[in-house]
C-alpha atoms as a PDB file:
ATOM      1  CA  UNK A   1      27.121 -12.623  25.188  1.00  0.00           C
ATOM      2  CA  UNK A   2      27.920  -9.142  24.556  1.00  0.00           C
ATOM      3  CA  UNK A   3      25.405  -6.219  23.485  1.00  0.00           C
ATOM      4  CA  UNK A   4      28.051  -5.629  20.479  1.00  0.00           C
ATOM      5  CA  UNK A   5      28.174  -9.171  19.730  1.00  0.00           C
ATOM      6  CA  UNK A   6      24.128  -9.835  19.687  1.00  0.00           C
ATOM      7  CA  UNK A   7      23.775  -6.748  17.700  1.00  0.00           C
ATOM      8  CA  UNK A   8      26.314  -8.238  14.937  1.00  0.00           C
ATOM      9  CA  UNK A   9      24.456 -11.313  14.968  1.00  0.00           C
ATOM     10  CA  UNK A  10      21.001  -9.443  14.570  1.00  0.00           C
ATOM     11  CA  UNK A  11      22.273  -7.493  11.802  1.00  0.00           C
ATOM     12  CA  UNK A  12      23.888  -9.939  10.365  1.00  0.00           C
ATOM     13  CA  UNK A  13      20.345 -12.527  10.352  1.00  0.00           C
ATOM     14  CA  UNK A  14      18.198  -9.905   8.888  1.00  0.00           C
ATOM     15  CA  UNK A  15      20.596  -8.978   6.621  1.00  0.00           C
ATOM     16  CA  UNK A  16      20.259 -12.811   5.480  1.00  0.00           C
ATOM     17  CA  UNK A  17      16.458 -12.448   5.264  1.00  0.00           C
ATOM     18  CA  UNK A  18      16.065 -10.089   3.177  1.00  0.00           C
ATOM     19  CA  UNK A  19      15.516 -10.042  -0.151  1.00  0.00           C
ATOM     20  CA  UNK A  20      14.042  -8.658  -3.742  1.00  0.00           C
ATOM     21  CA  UNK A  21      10.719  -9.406  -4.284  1.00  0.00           C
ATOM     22  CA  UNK A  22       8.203  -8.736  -6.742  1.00  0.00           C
ATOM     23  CA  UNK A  23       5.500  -6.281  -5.659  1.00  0.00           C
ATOM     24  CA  UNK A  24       2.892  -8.390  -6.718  1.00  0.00           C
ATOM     25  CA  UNK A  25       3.985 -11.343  -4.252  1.00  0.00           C
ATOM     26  CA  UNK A  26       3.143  -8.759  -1.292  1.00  0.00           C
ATOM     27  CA  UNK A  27      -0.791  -7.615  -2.303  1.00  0.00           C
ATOM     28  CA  UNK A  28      -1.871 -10.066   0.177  1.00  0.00           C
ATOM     29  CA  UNK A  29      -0.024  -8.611   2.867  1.00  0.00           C
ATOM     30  CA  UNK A  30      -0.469  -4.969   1.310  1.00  0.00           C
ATOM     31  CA  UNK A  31      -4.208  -5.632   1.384  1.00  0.00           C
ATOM     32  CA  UNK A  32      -4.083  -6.558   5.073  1.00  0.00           C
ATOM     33  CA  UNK A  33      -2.224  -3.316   6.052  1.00  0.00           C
ATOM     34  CA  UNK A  34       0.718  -5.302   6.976  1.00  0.00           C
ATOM     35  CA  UNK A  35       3.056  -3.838   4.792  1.00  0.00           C
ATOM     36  CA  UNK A  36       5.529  -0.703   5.946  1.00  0.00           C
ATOM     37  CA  UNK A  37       8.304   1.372   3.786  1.00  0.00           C
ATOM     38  CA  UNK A  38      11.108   2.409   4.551  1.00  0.00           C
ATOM     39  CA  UNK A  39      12.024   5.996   2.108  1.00  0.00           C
ATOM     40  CA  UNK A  40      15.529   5.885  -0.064  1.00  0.00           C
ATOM     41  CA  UNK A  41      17.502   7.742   3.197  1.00  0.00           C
ATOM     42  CA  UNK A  42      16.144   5.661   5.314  1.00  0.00           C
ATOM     43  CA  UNK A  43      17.766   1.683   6.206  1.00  0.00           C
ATOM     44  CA  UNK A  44      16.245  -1.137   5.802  1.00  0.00           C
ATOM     45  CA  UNK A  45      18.026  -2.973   8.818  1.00  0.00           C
ATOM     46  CA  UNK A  46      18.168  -0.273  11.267  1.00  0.00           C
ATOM     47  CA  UNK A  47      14.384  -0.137  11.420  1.00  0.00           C
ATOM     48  CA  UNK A  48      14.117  -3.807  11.475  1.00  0.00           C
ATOM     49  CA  UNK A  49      16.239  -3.341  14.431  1.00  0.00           C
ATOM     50  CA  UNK A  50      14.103  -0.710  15.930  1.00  0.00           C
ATOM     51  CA  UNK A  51      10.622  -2.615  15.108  1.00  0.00           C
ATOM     52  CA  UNK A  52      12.197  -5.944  16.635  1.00  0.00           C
ATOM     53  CA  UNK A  53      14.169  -4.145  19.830  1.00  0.00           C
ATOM     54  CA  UNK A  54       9.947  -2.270  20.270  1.00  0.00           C
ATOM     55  CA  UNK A  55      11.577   1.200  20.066  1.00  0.00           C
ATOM     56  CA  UNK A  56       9.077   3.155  20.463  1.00  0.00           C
ATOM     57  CA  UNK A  57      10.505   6.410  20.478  1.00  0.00           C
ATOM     58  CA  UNK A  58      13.110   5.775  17.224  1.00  0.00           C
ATOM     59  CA  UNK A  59       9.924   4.288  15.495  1.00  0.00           C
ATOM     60  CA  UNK A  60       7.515   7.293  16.687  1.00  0.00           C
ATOM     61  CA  UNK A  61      10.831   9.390  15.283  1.00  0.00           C
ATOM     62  CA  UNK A  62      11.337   7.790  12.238  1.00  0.00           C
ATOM     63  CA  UNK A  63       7.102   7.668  11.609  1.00  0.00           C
ATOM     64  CA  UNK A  64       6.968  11.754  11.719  1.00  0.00           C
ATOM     65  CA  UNK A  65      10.167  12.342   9.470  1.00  0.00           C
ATOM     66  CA  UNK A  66       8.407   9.833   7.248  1.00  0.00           C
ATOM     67  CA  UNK A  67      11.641   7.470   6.905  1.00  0.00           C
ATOM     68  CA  UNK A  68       9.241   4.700   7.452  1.00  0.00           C
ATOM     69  CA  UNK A  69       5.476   5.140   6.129  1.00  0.00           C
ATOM     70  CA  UNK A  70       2.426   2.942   5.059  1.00  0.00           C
ATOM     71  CA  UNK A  71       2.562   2.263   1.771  1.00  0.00           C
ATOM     72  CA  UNK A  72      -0.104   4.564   0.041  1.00  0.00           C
ATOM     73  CA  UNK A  73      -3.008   3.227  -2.175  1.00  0.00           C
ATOM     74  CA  UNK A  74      -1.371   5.434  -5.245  1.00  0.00           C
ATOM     75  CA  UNK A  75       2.442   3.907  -4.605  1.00  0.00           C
ATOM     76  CA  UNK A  76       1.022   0.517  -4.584  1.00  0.00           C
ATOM     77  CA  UNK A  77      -0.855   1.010  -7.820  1.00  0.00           C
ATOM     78  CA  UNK A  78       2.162   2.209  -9.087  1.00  0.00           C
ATOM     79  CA  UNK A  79       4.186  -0.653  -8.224  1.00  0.00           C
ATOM     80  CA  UNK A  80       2.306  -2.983  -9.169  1.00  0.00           C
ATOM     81  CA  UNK A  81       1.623  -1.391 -12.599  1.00  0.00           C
ATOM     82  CA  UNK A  82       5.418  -1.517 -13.040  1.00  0.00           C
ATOM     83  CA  UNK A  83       5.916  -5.074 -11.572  1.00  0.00           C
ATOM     84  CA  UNK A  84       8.398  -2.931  -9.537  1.00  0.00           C
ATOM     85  CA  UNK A  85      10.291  -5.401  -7.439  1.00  0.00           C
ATOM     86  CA  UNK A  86      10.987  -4.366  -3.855  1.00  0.00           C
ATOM     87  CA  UNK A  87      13.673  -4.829  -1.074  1.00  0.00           C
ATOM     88  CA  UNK A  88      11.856  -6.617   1.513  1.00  0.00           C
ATOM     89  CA  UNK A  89      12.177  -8.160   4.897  1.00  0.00           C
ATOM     90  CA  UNK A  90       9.905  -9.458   7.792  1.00  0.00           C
ATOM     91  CA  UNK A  91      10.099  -7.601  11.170  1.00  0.00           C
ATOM     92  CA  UNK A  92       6.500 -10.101  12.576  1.00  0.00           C
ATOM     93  CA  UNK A  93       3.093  -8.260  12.301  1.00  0.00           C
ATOM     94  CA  UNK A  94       4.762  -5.947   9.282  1.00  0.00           C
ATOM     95  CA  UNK A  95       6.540  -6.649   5.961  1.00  0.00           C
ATOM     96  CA  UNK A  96       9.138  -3.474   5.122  1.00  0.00           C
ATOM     97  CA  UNK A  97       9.869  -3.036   2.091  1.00  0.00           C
ATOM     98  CA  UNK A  98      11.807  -0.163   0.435  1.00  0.00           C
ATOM     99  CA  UNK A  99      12.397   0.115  -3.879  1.00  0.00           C
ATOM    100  CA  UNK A 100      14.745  -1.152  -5.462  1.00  0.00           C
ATOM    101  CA  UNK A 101      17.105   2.018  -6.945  1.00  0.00           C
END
């Protein structure tokens, strides 16, 4: 198969596992340091992409223009003091999530 074509097909999987969540489903996984975000300009899918392809260098990118971040102690308070529900998807070790606008 084609790069092209197994990139469509990638995109189009995650795009079929992700989902809206409440915030409070994820303190487990919050609490275990497993959960990233992804900011408002950043894409949900195209780090997926990055975290699953191991791109290091998009990630490391990405990490100091904080498009993707851990999830502080102070947004996850606030979250879950709103019930905020959350885009989320899992990329295995991490959960990214990204709000809901």
């Amino acid at each position: 198969m084609s790069e092209l074509t197994d990139n469509q097909e990638l995109i189009a999987r995650l795009n079929g596992e992700t989902a809206k969540i409440d915030w409070h489903e994820l303190q487990k996984h919050y609490a275990l340091g497993n959960v990233l975000a992804v900011s408002a300009a950043g894409d949900l899918i195209q780090v997926a992409i990055a975290l699953h392809q191991d791109n290091a260098a998009q990630i490391q990118q990405w990490l100091s223009e904080e498009v993707i971040f851990e999830v502080s102690d102070q947004q996850a308070l606030a979250w879950y003091e709103a019930n905020a529900t959350v885009w989320a998807l899992v990329i295995p070790p991490f959960i990214l999530v990204q709000a809901v606008s």
